[in-house]
N, C-alpha and C. Protein backbone atom coordinates (compact mmCIF):
# COMPACT_ATOMS: atom_id res chain seq x y z
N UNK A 1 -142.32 95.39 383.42
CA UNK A 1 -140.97 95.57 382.95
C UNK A 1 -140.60 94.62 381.83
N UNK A 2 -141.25 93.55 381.78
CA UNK A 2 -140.57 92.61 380.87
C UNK A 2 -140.93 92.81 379.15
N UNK A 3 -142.00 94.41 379.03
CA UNK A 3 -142.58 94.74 378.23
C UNK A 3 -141.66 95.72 377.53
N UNK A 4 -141.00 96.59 378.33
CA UNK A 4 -140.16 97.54 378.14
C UNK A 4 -138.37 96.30 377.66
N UNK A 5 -137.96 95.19 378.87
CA UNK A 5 -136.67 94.67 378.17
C UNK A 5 -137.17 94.34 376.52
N UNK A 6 -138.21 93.62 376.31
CA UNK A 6 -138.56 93.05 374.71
C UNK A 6 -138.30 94.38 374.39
N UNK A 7 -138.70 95.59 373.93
CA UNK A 7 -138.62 96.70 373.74
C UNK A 7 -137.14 97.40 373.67
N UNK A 8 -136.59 97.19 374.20
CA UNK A 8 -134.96 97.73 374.10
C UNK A 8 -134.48 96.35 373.82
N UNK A 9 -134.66 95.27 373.78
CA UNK A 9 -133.78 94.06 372.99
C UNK A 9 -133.99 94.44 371.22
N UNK A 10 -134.63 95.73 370.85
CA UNK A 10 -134.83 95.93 369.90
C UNK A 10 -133.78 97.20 369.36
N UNK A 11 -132.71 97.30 370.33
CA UNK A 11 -132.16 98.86 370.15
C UNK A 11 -130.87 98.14 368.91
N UNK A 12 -130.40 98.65 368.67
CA UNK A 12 -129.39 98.28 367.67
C UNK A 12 -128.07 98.73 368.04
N UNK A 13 -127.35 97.43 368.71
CA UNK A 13 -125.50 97.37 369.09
C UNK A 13 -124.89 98.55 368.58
N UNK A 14 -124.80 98.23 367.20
CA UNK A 14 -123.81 98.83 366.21
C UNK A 14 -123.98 100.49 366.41
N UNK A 15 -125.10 101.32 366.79
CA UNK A 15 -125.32 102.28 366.73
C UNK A 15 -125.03 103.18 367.96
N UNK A 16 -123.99 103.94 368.18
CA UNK A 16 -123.11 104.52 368.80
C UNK A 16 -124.55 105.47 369.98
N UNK A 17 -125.30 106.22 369.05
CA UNK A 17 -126.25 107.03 369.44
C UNK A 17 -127.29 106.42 370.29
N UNK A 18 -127.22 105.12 370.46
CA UNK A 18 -128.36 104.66 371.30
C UNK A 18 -128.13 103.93 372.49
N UNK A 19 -126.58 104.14 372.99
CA UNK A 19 -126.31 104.01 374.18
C UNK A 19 -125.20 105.12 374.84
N UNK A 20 -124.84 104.95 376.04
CA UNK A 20 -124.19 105.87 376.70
C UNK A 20 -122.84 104.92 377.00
N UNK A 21 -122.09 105.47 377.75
CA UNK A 21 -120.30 104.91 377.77
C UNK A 21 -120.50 103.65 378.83
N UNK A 22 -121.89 103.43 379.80
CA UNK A 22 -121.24 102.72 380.30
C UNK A 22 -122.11 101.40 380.01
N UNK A 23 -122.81 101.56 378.61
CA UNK A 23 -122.97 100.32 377.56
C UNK A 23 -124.53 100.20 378.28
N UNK A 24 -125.05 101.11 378.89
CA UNK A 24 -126.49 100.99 378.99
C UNK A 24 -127.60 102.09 378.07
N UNK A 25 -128.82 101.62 377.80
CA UNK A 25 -129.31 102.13 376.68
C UNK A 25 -129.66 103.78 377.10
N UNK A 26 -129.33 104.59 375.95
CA UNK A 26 -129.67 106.27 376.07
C UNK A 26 -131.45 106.44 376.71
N UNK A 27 -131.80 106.82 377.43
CA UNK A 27 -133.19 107.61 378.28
C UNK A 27 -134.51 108.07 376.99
N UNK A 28 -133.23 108.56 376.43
CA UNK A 28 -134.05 109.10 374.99
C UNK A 28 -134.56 107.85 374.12
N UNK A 29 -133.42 106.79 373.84
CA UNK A 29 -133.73 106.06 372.86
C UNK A 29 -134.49 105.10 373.70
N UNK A 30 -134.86 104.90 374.90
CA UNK A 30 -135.69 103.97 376.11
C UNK A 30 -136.95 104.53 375.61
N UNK A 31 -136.92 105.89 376.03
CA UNK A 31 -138.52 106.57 376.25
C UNK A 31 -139.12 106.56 374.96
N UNK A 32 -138.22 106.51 373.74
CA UNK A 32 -139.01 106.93 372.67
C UNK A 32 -139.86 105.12 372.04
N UNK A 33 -138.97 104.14 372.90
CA UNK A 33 -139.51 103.22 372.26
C UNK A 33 -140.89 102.73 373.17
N UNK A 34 -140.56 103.17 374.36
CA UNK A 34 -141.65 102.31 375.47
C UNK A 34 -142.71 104.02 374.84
N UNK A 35 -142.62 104.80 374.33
CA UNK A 35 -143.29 105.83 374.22
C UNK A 35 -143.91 106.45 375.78
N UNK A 36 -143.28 106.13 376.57
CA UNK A 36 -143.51 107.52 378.05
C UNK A 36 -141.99 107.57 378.99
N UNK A 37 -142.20 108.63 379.38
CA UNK A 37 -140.80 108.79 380.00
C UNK A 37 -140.98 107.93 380.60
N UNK A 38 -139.31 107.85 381.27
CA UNK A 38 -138.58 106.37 382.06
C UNK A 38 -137.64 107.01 382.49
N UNK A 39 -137.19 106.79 383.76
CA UNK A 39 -136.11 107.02 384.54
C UNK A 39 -134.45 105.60 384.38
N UNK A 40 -133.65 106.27 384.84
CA UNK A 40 -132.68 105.28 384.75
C UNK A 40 -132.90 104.33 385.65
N UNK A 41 -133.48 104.55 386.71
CA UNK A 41 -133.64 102.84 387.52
C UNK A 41 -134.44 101.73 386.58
N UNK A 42 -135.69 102.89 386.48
CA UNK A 42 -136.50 101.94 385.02
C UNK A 42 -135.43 100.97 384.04
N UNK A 43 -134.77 101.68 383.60
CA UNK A 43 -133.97 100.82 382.16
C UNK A 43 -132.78 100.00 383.23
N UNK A 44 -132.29 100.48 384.08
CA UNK A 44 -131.43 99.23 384.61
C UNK A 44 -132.32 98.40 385.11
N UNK A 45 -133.47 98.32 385.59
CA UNK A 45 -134.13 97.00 386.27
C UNK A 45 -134.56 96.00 385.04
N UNK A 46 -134.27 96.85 383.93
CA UNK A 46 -134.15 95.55 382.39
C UNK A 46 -133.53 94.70 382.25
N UNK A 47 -131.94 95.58 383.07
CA UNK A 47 -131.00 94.71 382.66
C UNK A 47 -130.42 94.10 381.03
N UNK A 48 -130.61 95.23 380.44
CA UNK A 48 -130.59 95.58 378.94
C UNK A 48 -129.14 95.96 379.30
N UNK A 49 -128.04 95.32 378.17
CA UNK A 49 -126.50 96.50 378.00
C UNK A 49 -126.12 95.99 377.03
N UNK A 50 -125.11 96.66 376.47
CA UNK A 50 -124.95 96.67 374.92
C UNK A 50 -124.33 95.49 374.72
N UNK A 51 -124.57 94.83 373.42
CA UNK A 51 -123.52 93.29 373.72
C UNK A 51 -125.30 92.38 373.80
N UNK A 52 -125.89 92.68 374.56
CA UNK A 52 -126.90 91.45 375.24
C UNK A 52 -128.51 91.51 374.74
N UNK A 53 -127.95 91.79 373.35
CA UNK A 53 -129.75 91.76 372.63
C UNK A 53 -130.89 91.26 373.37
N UNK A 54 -130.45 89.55 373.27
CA UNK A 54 -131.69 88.73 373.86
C UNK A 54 -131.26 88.32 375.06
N UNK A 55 -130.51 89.16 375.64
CA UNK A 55 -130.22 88.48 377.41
C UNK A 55 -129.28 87.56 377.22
N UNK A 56 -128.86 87.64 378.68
CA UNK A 56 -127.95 86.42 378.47
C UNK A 56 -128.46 84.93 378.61
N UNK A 57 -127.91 84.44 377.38
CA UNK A 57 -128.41 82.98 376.95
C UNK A 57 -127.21 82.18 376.93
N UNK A 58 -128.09 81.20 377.94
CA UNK A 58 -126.43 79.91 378.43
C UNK A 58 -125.94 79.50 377.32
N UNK A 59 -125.31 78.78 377.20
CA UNK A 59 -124.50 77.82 375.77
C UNK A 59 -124.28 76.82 376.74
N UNK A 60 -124.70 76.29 375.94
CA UNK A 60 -125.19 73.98 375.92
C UNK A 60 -123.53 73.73 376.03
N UNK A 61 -122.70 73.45 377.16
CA UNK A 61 -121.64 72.90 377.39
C UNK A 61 -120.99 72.33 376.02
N UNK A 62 -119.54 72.66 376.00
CA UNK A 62 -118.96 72.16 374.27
C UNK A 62 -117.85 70.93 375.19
N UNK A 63 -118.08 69.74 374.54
CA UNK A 63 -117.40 68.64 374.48
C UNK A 63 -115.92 68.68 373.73
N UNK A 64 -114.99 69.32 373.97
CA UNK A 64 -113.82 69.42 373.27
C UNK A 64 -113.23 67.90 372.47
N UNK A 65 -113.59 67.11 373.61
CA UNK A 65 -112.83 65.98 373.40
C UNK A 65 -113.24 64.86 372.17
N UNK A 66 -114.85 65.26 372.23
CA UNK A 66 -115.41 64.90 371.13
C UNK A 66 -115.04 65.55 369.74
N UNK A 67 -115.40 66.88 369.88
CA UNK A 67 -114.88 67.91 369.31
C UNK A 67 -113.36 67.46 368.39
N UNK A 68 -112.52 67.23 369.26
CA UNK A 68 -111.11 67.06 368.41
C UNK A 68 -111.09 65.24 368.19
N UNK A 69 -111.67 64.56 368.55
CA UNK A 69 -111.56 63.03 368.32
C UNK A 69 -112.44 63.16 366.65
N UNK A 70 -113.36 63.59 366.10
CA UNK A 70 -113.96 64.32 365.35
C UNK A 70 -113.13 64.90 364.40
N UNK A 71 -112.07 66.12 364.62
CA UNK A 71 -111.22 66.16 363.90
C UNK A 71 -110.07 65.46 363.42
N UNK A 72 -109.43 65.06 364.64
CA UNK A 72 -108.87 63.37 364.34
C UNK A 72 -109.02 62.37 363.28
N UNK A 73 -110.42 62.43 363.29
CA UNK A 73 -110.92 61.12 362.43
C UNK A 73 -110.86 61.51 361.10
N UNK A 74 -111.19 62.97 360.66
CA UNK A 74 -111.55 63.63 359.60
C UNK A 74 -110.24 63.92 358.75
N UNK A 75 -109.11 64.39 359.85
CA UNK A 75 -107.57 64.17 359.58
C UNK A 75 -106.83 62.95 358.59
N UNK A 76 -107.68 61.53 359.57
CA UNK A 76 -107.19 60.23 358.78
C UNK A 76 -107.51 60.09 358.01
N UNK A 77 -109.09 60.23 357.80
CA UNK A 77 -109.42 60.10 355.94
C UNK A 77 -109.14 60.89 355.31
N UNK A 78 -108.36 61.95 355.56
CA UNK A 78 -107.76 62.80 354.73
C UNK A 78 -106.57 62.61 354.12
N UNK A 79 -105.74 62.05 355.43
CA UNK A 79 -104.92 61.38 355.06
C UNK A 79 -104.67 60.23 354.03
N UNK A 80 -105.54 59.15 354.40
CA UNK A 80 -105.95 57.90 353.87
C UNK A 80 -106.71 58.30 352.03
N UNK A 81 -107.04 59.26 352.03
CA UNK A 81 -107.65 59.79 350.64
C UNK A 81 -106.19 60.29 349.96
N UNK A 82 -105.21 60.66 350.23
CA UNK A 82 -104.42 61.59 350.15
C UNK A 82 -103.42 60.30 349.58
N UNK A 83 -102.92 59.15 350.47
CA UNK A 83 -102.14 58.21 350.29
C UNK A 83 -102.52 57.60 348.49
N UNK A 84 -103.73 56.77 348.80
CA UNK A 84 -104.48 56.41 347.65
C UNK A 84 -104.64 57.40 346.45
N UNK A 85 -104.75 58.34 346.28
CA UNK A 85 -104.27 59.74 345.02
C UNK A 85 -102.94 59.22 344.75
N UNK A 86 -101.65 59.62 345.76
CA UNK A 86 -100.15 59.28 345.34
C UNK A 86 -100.16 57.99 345.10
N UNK A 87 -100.97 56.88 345.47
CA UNK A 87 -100.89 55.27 344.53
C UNK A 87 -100.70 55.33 343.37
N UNK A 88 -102.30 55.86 342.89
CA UNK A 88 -102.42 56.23 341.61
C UNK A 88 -101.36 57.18 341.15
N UNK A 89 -101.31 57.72 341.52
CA UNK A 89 -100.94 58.56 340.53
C UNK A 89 -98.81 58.24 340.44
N UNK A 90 -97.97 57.50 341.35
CA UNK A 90 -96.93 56.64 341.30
C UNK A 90 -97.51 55.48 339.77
N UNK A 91 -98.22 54.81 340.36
CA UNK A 91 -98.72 54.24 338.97
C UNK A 91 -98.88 54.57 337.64
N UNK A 92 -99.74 55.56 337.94
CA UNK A 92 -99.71 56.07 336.42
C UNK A 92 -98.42 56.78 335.98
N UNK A 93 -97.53 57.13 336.82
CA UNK A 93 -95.97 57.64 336.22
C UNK A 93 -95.21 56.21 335.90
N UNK A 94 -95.26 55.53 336.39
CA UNK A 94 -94.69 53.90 336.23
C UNK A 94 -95.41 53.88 334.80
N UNK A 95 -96.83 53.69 334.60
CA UNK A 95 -96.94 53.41 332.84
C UNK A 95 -96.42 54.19 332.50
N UNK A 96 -96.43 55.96 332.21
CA UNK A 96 -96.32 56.37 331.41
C UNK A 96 -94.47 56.48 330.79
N UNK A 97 -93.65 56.00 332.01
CA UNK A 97 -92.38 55.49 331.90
C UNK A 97 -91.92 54.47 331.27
N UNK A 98 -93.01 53.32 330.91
CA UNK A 98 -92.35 51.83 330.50
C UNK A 98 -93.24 52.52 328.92
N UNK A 99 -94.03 53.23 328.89
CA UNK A 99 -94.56 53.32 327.36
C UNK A 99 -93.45 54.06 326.74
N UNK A 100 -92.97 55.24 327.62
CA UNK A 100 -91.84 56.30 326.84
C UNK A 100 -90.29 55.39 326.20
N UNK A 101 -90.62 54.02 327.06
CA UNK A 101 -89.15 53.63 327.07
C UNK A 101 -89.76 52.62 325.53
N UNK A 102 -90.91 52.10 325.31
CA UNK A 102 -91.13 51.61 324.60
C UNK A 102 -91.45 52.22 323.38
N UNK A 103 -91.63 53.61 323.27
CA UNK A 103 -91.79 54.26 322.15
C UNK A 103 -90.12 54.70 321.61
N UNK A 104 -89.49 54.72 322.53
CA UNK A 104 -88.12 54.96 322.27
C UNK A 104 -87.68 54.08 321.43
N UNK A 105 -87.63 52.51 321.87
CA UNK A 105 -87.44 51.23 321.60
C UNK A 105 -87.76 50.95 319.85
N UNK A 106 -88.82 51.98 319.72
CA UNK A 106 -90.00 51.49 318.55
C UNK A 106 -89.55 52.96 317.76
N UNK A 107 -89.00 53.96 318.01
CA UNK A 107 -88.34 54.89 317.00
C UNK A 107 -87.17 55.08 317.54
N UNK A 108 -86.23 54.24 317.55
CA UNK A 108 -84.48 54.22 317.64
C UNK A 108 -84.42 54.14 316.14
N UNK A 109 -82.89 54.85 316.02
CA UNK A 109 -82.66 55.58 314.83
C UNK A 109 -81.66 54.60 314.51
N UNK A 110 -81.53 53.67 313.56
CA UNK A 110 -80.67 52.50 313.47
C UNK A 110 -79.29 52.51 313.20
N UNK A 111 -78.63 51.50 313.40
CA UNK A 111 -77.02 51.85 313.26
C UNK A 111 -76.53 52.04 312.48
N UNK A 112 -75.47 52.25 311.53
CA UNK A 112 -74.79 52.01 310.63
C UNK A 112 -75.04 50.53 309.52
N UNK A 113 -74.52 49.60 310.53
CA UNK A 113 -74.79 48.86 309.62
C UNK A 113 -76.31 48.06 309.87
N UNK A 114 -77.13 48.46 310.47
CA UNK A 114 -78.41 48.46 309.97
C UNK A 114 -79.34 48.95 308.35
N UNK A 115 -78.74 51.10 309.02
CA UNK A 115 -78.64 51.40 307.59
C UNK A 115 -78.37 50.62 306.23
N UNK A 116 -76.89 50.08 306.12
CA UNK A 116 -77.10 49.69 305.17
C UNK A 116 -77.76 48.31 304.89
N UNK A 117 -77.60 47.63 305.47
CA UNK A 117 -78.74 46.55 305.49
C UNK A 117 -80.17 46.85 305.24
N UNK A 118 -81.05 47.48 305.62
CA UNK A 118 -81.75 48.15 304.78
C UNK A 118 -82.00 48.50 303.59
N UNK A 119 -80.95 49.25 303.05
CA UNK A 119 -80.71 49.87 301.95
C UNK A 119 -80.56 48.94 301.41
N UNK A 120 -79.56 47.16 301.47
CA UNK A 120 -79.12 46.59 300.45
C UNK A 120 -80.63 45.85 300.37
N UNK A 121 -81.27 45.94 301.31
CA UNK A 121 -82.62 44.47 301.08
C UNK A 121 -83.87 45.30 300.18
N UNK A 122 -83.76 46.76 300.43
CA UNK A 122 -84.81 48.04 299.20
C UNK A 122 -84.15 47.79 297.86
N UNK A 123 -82.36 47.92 298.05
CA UNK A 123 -81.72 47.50 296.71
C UNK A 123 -82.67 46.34 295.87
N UNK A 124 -82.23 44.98 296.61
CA UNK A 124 -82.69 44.11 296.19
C UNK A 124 -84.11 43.74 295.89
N UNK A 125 -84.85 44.18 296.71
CA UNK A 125 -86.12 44.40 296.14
C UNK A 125 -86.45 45.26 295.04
N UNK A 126 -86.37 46.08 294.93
CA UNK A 126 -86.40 47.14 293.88
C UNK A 126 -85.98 46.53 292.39
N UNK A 127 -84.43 45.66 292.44
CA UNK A 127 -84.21 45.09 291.42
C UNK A 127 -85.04 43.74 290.93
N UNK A 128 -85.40 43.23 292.20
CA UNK A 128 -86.29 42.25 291.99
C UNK A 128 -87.76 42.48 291.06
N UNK A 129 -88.32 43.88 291.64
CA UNK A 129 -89.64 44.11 290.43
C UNK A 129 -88.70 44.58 289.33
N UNK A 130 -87.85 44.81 288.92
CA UNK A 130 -87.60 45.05 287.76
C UNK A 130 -87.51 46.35 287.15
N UNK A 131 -87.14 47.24 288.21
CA UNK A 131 -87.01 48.59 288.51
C UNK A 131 -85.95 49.15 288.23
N UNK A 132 -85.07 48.55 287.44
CA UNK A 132 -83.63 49.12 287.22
C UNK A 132 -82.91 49.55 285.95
N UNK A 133 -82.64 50.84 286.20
CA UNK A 133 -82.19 51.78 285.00
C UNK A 133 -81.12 51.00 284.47
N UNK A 134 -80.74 51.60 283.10
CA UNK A 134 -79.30 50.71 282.49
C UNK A 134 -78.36 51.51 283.30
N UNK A 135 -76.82 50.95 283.17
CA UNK A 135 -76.23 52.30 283.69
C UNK A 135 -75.64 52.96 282.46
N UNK A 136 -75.46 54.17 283.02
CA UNK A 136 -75.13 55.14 281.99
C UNK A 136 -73.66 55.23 281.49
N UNK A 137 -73.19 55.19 280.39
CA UNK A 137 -71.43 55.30 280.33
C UNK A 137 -71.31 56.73 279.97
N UNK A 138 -70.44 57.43 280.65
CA UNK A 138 -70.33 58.35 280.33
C UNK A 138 -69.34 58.39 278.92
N UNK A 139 -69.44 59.22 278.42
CA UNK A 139 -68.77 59.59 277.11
C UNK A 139 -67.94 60.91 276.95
N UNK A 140 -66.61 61.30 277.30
CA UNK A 140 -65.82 62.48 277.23
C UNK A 140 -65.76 63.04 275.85
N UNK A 141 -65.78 64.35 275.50
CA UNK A 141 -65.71 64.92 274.49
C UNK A 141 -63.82 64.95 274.07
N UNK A 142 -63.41 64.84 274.90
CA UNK A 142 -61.94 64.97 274.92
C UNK A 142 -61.48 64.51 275.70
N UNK A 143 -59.51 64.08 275.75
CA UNK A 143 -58.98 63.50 276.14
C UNK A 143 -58.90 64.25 277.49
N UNK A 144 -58.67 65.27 277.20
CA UNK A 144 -58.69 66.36 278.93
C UNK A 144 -59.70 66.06 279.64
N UNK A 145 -60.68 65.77 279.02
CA UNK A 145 -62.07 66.03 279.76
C UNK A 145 -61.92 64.47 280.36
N UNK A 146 -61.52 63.42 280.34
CA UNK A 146 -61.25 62.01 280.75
C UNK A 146 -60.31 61.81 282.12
N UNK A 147 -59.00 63.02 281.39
CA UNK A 147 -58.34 63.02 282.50
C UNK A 147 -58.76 64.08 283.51
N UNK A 148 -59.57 65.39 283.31
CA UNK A 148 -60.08 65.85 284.45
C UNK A 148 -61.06 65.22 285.29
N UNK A 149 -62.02 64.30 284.95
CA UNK A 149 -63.14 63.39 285.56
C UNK A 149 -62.15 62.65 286.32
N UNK A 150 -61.25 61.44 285.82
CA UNK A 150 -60.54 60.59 286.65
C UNK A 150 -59.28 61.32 287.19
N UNK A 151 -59.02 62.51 287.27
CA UNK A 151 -57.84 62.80 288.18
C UNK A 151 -58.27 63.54 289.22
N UNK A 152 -56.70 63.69 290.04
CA UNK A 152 -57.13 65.07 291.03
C UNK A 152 -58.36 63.96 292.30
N UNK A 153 -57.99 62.70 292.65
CA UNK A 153 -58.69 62.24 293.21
C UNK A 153 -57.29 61.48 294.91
N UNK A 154 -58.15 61.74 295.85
CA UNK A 154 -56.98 61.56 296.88
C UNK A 154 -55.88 60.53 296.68
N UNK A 155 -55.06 60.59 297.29
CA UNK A 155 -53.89 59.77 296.99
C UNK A 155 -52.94 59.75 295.57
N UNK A 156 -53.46 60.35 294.94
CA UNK A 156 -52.97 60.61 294.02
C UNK A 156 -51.56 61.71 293.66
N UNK A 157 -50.32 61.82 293.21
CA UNK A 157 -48.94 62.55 293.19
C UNK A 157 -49.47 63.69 292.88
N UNK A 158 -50.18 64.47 292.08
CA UNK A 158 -50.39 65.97 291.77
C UNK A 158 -52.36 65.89 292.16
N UNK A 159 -52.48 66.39 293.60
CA UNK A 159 -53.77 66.87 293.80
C UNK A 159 -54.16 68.06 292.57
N UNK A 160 -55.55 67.97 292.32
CA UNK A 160 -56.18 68.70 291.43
C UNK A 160 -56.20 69.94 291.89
N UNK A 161 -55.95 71.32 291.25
CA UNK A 161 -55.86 72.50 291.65
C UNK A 161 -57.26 73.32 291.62
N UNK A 162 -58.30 73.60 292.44
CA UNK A 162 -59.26 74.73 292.33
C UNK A 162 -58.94 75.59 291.64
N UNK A 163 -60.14 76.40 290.50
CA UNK A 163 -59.63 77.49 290.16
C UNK A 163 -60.54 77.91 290.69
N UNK A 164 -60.38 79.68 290.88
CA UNK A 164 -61.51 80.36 290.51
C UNK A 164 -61.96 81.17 290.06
């Protein structure tokens, strides 16, 4: 008999056609493998049923406790990996905060009277190389043309009239 179980530990689960409903192997698909007829006592004294390829085979007792002390541990360095990332990476938002504040610092757009302070020390340099145009007098062709340049300027009793 133990020639015939090796022999049907060869039948295939998945296949509907090679057993019957009550999960023991079909007569047909028995006989055709042991190649001579076989009766049903024959194939039950195998102890062949669907589900049990290679027989039933114990399983080596599972230690849960190990098992989850194991996951436990695997948990903390996960944890502990996880902490050390947010270090870094708190850190590196801390630099990249004191650089933004320092690039700010280093392109602030200056005040007023910065501006002109500036402007008067380019003045003065500028005149210093010797960079300086004559100034120009203007010259009116006419007396109108003297009083339209200097009139018509705020505060003045008759504001200048737009034409157009």
């Amino acid at each position: 008999m133990t020639n015939l179980a090796k022999l049907l530990a060869k039948l295939d689960d998945a296949n509907d056609d090679l057993w019957t409903q009550e999960g023991e192997p079909t007569l047909s698909a028995a006989s055709n493998l042991a190649g001579r007829r076989l009766s049903r006592d024959d194939v039950r004294a195998t102890g062949r049923m669907r589900g049990q390829a290679r027989g039933a085979e114990k399983q080596a007792p599972t230690d849960y406790a190990l098992k989850l002390a194991k996951a436990e541990l695997a948990t903390a360095e996960k944890v502990a990996e996880v902490a050390a990332i947010e270090r870094r990476l708190k850190a590196a938002r801390v630099a990249l905060g004191e650089s933004y504040a320092r690039y700010i610092r280093h392109q602030a757009k200056p005040s007023v009277e910065d501006s002109i302070r500036q402007h008067l020390n380019r003045t003065a340099e500028h005149e210093a190389a010797g960079n300086v145009a004559a100034p120009v007098v203007t010259q009116h062709q006419s007396v109108l043309d003297s009083l339209m340049a200097n009139g018509g300027r705020r505060g003045t009793a008759k504001p200048r009239v737009l034409v157009r």
